[in-house]
C-alpha atoms as a PDB file:
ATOM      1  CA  UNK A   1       5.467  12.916  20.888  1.00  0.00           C
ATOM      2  CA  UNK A   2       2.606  15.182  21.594  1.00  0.00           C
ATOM      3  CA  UNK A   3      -1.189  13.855  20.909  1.00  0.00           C
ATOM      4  CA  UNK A   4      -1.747  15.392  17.930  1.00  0.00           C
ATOM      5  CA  UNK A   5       1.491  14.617  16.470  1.00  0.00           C
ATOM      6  CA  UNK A   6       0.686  10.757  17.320  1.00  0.00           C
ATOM      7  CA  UNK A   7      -2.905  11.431  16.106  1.00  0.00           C
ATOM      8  CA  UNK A   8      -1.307  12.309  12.893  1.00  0.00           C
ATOM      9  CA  UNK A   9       0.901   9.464  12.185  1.00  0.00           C
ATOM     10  CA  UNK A  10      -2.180   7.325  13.391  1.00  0.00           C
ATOM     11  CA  UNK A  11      -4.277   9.513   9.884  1.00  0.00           C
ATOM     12  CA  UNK A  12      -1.136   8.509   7.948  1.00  0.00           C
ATOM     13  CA  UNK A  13      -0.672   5.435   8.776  1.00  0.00           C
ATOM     14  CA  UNK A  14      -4.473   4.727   8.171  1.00  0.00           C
ATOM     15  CA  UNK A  15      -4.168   6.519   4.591  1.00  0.00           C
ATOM     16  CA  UNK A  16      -1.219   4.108   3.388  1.00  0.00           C
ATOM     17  CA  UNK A  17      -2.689   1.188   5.173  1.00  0.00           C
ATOM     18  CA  UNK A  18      -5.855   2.119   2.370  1.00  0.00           C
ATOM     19  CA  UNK A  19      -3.481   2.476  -0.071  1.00  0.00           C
ATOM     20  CA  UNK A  20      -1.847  -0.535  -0.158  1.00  0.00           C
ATOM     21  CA  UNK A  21      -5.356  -2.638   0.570  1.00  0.00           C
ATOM     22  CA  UNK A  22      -6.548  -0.789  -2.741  1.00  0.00           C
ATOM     23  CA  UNK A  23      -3.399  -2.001  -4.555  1.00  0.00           C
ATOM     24  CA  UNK A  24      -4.358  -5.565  -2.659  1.00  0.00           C
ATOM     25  CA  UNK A  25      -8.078  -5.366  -4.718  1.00  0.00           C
ATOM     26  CA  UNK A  26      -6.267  -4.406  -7.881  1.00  0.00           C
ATOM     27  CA  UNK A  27      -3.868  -7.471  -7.761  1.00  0.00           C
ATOM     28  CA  UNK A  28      -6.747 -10.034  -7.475  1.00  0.00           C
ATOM     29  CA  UNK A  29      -7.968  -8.347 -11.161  1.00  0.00           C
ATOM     30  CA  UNK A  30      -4.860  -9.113 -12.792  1.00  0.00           C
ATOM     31  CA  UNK A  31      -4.534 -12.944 -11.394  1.00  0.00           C
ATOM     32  CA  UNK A  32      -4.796 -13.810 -15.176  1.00  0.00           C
ATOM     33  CA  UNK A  33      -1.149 -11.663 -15.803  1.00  0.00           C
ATOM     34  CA  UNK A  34       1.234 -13.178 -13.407  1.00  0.00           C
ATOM     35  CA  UNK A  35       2.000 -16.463 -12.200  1.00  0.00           C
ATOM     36  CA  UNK A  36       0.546 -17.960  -9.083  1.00  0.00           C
ATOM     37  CA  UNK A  37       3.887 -17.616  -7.086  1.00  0.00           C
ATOM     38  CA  UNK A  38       4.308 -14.052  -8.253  1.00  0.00           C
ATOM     39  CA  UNK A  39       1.183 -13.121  -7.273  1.00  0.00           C
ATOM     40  CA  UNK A  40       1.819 -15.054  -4.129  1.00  0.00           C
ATOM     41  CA  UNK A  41       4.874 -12.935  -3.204  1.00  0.00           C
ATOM     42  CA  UNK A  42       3.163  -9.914  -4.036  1.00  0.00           C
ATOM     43  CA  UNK A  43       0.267 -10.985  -1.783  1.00  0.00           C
ATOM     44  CA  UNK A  44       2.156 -12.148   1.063  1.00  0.00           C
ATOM     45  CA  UNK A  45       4.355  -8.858   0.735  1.00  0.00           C
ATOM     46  CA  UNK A  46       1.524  -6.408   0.428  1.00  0.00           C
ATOM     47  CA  UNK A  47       0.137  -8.395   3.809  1.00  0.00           C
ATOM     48  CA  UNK A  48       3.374  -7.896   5.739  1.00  0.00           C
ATOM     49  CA  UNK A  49       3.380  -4.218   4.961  1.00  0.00           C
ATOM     50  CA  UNK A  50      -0.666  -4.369   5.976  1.00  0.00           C
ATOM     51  CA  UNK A  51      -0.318  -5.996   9.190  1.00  0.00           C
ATOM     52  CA  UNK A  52       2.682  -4.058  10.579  1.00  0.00           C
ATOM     53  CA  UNK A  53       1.922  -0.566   9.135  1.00  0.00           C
ATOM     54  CA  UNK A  54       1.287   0.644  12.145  1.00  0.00           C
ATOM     55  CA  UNK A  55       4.715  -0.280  13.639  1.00  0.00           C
ATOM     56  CA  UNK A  56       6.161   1.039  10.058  1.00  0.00           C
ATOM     57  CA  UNK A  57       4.753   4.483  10.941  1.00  0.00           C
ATOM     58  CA  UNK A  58       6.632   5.080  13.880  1.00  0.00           C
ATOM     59  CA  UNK A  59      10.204   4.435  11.614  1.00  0.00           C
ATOM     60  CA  UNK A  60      11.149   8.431  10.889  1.00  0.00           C
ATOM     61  CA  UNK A  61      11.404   8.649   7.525  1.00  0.00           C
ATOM     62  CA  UNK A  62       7.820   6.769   7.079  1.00  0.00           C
ATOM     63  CA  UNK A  63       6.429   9.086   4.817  1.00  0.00           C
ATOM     64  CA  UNK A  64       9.523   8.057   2.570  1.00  0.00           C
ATOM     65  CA  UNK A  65       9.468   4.831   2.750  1.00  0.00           C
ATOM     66  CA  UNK A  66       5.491   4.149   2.453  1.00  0.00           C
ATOM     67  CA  UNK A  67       5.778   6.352  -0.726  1.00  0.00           C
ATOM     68  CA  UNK A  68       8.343   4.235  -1.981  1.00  0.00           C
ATOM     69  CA  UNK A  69       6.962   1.055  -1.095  1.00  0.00           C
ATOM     70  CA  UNK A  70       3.417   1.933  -3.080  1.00  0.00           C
ATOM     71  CA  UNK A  71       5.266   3.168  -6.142  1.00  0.00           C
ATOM     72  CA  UNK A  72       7.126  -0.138  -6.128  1.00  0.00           C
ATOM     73  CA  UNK A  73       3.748  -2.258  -5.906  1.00  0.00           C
ATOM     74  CA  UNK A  74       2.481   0.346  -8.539  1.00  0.00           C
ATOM     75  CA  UNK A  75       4.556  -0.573 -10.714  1.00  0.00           C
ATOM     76  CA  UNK A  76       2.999  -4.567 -10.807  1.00  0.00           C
ATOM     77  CA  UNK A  77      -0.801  -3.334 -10.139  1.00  0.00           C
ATOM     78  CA  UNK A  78      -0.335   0.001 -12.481  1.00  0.00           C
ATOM     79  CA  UNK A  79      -3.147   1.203 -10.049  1.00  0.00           C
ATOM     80  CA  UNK A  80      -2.405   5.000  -9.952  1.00  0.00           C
ATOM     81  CA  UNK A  81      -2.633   5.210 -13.987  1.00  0.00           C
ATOM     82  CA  UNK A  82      -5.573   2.997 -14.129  1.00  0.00           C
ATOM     83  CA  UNK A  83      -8.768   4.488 -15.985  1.00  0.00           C
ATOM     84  CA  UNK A  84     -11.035   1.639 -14.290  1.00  0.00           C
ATOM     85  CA  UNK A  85     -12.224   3.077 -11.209  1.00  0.00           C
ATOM     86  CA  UNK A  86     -10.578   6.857  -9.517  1.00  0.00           C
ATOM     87  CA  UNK A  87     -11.395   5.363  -6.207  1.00  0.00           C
ATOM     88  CA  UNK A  88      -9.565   2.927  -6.561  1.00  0.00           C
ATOM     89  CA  UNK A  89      -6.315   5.108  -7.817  1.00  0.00           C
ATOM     90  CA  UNK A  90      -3.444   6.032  -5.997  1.00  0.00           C
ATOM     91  CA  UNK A  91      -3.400   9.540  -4.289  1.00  0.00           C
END
C-alpha cells in the first residue's frame, strides 16, 4: 500500500475510532434505560471495537463493516437522531 493510501485508512480509522467513543459518551447518559449488564456488554463491546480499530481498518471491506457496526450501536444510543448536542451526532 502506498503512503497516502495507508495515511488514509490511518484518517478513517481515526474518524470511526471518534465515532464510536462519541456513541461511548452517549451510553453513560442513558445508564438510567438499560440494565447494568446490558450496558456492560455494550461497554465492553464498544471497547473491543475501540482498542483494535486500528487492526479493524486494515480488514478490506472496513468502511462496510465500521458503518455497520455504528448503525448497530445507534440503534441502543439513538446518537445520530439525537437533538442534544450535533457534536456529538453521528456523521
Amino acid at each position: 500500500m502506498t503512503s497516502s493510501g495507508s495515511r488514509r485508512k490511518k484518517e478513517i480509522s481515526a474518524f470511526y475510532r471518534e465515532e464510536f467513543v462519541r456513541h461511548r459518551s452517549r451510553l453513560e447518559t442513558q445508564r438510567s434505560f438499560f440494565s447494568e449488564d446490558t450496558i456492560s456488554e455494550i461497554e465492553d463491546a464498544l471497547d473491543k471495537i475501540i482498542e483494535e480499530i486500528d487492526r479493524i481498518s486494515q480488514v478490506e471491506n472496513f468502511n462496510e463493516l465500521a458503518s455497520h457496526l455504528l448503525h448497530r450501536i445507534d440503534a441502543v444510543t439513538t446518537l445520530s437522531s439525537s437533538r442534544v448536542n450535533p457534536a456529538y451526532r453521528v456523521h
